[in-house]
Protein backbone atom coordinates (compact mmCIF):
# COMPACT_ATOMS: atom_id res chain seq x y z
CA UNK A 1 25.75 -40.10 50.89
CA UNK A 2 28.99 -38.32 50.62
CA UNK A 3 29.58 -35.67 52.53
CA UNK A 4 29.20 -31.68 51.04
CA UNK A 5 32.02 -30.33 49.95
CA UNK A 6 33.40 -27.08 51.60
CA UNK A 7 32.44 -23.95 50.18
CA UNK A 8 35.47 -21.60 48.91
CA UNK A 9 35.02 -17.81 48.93
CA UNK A 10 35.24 -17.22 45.44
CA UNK A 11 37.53 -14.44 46.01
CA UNK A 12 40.39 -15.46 48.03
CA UNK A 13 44.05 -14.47 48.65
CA UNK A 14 44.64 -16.43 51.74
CA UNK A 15 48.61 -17.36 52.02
CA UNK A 16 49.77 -14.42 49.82
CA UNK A 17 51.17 -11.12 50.73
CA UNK A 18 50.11 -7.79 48.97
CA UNK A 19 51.75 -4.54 49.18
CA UNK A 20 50.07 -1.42 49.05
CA UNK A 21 51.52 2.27 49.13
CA UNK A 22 49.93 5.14 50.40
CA UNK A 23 48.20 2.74 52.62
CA UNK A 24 47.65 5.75 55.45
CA UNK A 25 44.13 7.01 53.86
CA UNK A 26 42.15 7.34 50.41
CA UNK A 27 42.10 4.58 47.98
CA UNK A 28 45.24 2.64 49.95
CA UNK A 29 43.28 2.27 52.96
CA UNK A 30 40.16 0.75 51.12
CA UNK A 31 42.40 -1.53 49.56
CA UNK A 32 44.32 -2.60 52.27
CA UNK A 33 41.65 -3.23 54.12
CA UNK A 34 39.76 -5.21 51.39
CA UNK A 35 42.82 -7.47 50.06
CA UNK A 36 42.72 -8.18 54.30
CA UNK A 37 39.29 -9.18 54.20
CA UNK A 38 40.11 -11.85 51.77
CA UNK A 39 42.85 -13.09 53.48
CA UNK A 40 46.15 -11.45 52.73
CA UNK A 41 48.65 -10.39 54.55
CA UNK A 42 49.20 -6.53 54.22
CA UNK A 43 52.20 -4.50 53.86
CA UNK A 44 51.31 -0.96 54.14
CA UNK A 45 53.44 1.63 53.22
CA UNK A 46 52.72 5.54 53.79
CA UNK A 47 54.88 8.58 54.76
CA UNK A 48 51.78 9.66 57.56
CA UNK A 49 53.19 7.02 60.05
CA UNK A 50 49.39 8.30 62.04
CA UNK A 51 47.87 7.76 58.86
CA UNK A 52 49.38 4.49 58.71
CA UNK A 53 48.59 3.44 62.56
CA UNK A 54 44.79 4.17 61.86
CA UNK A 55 44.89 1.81 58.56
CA UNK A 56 46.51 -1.14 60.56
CA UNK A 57 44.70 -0.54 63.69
CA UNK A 58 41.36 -1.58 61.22
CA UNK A 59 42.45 -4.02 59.56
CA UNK A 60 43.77 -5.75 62.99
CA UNK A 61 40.26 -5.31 64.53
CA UNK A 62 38.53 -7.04 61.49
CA UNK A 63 40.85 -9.42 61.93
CA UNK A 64 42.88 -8.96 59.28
CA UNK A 65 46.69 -9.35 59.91
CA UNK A 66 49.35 -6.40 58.44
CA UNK A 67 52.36 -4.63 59.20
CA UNK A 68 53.25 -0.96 58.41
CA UNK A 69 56.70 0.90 57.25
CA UNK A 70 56.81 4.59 56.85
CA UNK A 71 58.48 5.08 53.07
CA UNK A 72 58.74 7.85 50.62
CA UNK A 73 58.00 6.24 47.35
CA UNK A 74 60.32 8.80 45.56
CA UNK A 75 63.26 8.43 47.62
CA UNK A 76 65.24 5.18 46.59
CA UNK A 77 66.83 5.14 49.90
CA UNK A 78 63.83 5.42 51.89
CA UNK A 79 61.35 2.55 49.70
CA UNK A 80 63.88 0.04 48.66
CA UNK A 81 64.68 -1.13 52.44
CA UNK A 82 60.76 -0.60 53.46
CA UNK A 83 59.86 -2.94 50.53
CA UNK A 84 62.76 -5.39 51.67
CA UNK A 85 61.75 -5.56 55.17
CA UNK A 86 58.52 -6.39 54.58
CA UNK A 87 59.01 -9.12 52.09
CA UNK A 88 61.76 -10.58 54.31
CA UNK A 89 59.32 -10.58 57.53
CA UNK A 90 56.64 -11.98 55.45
CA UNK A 91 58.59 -14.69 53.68
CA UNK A 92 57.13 -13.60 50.53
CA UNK A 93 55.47 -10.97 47.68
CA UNK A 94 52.65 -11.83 45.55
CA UNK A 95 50.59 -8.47 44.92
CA UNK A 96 52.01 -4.87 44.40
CA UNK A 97 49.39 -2.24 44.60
CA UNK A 98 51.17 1.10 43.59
CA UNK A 99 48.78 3.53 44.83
CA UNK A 100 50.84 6.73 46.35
CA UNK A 101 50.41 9.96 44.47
CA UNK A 102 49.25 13.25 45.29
CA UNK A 103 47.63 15.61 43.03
CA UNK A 104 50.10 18.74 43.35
CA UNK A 105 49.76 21.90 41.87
CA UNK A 106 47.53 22.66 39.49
CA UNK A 107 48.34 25.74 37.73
CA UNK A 108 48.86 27.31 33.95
CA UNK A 109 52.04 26.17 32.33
CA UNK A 110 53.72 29.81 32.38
CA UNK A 111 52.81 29.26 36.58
CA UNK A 112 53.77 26.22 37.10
CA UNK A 113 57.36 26.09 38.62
CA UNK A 114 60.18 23.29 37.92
CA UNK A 115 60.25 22.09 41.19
CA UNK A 116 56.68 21.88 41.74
CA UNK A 117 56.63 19.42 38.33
CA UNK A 118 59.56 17.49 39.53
CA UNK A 119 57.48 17.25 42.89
CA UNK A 120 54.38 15.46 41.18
CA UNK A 121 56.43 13.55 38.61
CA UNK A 122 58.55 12.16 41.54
CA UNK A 123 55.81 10.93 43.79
CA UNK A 124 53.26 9.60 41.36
CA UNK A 125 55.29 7.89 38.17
CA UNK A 126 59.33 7.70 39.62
CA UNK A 127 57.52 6.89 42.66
CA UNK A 128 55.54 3.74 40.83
CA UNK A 129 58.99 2.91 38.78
CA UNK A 130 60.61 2.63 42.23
CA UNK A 131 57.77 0.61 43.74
CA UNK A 132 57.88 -2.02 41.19
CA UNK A 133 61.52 -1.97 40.59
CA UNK A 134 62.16 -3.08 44.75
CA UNK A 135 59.57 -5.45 44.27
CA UNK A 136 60.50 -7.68 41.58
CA UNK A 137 63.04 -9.76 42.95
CA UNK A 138 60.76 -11.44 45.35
CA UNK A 139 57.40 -11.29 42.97
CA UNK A 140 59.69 -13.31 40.34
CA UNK A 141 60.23 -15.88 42.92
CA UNK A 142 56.46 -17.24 42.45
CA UNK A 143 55.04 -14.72 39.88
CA UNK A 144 52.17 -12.35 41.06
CA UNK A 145 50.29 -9.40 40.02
CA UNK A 146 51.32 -5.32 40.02
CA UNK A 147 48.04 -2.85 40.07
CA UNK A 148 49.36 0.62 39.69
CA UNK A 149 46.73 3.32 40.20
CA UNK A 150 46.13 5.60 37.43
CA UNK A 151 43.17 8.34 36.81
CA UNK A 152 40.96 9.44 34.28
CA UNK A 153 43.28 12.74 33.85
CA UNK A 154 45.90 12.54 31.30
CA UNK A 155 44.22 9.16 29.86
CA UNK A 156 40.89 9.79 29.09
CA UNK A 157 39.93 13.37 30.45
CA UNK A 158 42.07 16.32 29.25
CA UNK A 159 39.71 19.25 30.39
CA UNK A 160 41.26 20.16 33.69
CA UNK A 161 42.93 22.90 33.39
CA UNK A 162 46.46 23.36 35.01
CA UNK A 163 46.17 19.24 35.69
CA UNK A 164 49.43 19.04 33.26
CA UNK A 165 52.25 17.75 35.94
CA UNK A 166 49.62 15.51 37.14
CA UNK A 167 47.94 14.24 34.01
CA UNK A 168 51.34 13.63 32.27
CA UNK A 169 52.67 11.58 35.51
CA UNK A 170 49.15 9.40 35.27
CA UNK A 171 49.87 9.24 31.37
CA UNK A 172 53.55 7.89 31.98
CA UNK A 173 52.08 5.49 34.46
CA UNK A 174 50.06 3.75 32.20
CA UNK A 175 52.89 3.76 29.26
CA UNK A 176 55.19 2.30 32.46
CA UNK A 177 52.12 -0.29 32.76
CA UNK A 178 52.05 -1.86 28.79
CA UNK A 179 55.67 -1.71 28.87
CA UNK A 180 56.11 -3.32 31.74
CA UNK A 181 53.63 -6.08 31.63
CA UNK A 182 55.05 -7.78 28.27
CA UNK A 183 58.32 -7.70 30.02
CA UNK A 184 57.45 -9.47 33.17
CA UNK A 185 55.39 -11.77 31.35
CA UNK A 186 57.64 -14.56 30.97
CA UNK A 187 57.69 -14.39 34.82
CA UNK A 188 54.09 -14.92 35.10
CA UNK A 189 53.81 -11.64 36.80
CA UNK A 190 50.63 -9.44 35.39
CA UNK A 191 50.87 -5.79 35.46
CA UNK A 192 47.64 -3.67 35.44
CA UNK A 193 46.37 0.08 35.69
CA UNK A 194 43.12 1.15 37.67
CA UNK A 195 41.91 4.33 36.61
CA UNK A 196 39.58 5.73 39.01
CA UNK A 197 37.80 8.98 38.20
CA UNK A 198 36.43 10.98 41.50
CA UNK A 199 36.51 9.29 44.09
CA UNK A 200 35.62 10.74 47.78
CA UNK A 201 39.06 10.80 49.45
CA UNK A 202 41.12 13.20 51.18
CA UNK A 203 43.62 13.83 48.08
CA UNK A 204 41.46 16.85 47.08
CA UNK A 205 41.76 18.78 49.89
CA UNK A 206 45.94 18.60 49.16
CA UNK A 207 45.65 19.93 45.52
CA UNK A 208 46.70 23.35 44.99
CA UNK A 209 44.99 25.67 42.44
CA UNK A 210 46.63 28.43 41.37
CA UNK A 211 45.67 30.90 38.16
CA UNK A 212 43.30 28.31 36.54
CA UNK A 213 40.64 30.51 35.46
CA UNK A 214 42.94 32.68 33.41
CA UNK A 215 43.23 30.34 31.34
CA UNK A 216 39.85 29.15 30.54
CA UNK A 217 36.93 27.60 32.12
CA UNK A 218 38.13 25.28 34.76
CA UNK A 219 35.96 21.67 34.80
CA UNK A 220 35.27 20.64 38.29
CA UNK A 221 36.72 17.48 38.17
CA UNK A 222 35.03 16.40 41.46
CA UNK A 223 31.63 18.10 40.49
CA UNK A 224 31.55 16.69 37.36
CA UNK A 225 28.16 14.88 35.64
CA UNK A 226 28.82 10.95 36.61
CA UNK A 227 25.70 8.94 35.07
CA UNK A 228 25.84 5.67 37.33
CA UNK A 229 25.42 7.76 40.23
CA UNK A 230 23.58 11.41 39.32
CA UNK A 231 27.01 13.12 39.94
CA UNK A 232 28.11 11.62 43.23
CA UNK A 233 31.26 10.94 43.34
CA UNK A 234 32.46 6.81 44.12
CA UNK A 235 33.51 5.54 47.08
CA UNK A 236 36.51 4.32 47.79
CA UNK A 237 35.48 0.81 48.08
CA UNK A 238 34.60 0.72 44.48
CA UNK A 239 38.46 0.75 43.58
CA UNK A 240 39.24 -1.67 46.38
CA UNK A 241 37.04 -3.94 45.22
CA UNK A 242 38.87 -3.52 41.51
CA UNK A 243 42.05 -4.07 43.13
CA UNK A 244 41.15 -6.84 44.25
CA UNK A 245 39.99 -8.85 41.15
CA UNK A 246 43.15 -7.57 39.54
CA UNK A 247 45.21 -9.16 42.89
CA UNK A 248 43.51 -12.46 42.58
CA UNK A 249 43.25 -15.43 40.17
CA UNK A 250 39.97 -14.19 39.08
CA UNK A 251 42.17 -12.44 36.84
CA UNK A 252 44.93 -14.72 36.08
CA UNK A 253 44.82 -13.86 32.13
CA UNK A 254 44.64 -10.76 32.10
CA UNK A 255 47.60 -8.00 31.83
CA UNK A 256 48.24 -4.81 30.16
CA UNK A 257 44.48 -3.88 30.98
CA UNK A 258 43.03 -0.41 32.27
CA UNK A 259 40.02 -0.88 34.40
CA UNK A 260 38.39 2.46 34.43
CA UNK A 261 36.51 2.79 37.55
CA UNK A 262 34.74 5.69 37.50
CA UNK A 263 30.70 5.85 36.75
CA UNK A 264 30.90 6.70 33.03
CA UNK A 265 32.52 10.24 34.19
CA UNK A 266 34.96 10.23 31.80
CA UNK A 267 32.63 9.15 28.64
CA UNK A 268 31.34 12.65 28.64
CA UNK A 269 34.27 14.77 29.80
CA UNK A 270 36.81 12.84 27.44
């Protein structure tokens, strides 16, 4: 009788190297720590070098194996050689998770001040351009896959008042997605979009409100009605777990694709 054959986790990424960004907390974290769990080795990249310590330090004691730079995604001089020096110590890039973004002010247009736009724009859609744009000569060595972290705002929700900086750098991000995915095609590199609605992580405590409720009503984004869950927001874990299909082969036909992770939230707030 011959002998049974081995069984294969049918999720794996062992011998590959993912990158994530904002890797100190929130969604990154999750992430890193799931894409770990199926075997990857994890580049983690965060301006909270604590932040960053704490995310390793995890992954390390599950096992997992990572290494951490301190980058600021919208500072060319500061992610291209934090990107290089991880690929070089690993040998190799195969997944890109472009997660880093922070909500900024939210305020009413006649409020909101030119630097605080440049601020958000910067971090969450230069800072994805940048991410990707380091990346690519090593993920066109072997081909891979780019998941670049989106939200509900600016794509499918448009009720939050004084969201505009942020919902127009999530809007750009997924325009930067379907652009970018036909071009990298031919280099067997996919390029996807996660768009998470709330989700319990520390990003909400750094928004600034300012004037909102001059303007009108102001929707709790973070209160809102979610059907899957009675109106509790998701957990982290349920975009890391998105991530990872998108990282692995499980998805090896699919690009250009929004995976909207968020409960039905943004059916009725849309």
């Amino acid at each position: 009788m011959p002998s049974a054959a081995p069984v294969v986790p049918l999720v794996t990424l062992e011998g590959r190297v993912a990158l994530i960004t904002g890797a100190g907390s929130g969604l990154g974290r999750a992430s890193a720590k799931r894409l770990a769990t199926a075997g990857a080795f994890v580049g983690l990249l965060d301006l909270d070098a604590d932040g960053l310590a704490e995310t390793a330090e995890e992954i390390e004691a599950a096992g997992g194996r990572c290494a951490t730079r301190t980058a600021d995604v919208s500072d060319p001089e500061s992610i291209r050689p934090a990107i290089e020096g991880l690929a070089e110590a690993a040998g190799r890039l195969d997944v890109v998770y472009a997660n880093a973004g922070i909500n900024g002010v939210w305020a009413p247009l006649a409020d909101l001040e030119p630097d605080e736009w440049d601020q958000t724009l910067a971090v969450n859609l230069k800072g994805t351009f940048l991410t990707v744009k380091y990346a690519l000569p090593w993920l066109k060595k072997r081909g891979g896959s780019v998941v670049v972290c989106a939200s509900v705002n600016g794509t499918r929700v448009f009720s939050n008042t004084g969201a505009t900086a942020y919902s127009c750098s999530k809007a750009g991000q997924l325009a930067f997605v379907k652009m970018v995915a036909l071009e990298l095609a031919s280099h067997h590199i996919r390029v996807n979009a996660i768009i998470p609605g709330a989700i319990m992580t520390p990003i909400f405590n750094k928004t600034v409100e300012r004037n909102i409720e001059s303007e009108k009503p102001h929707v709790e984004y973070t209160d809102g009605r979610i059907p899957l869950t009675g109106g509790d927001p998701g957990d982290p874990r349920d975009v890391a777990n998105a991530v990872l299909y998108l990282a692995s082969d499980l998805s090896s036909h699919v690009t250009g694709a929004e995976i909207v992770v968020d409960g039905g939230e943004s059916l009725l707030q849309g």
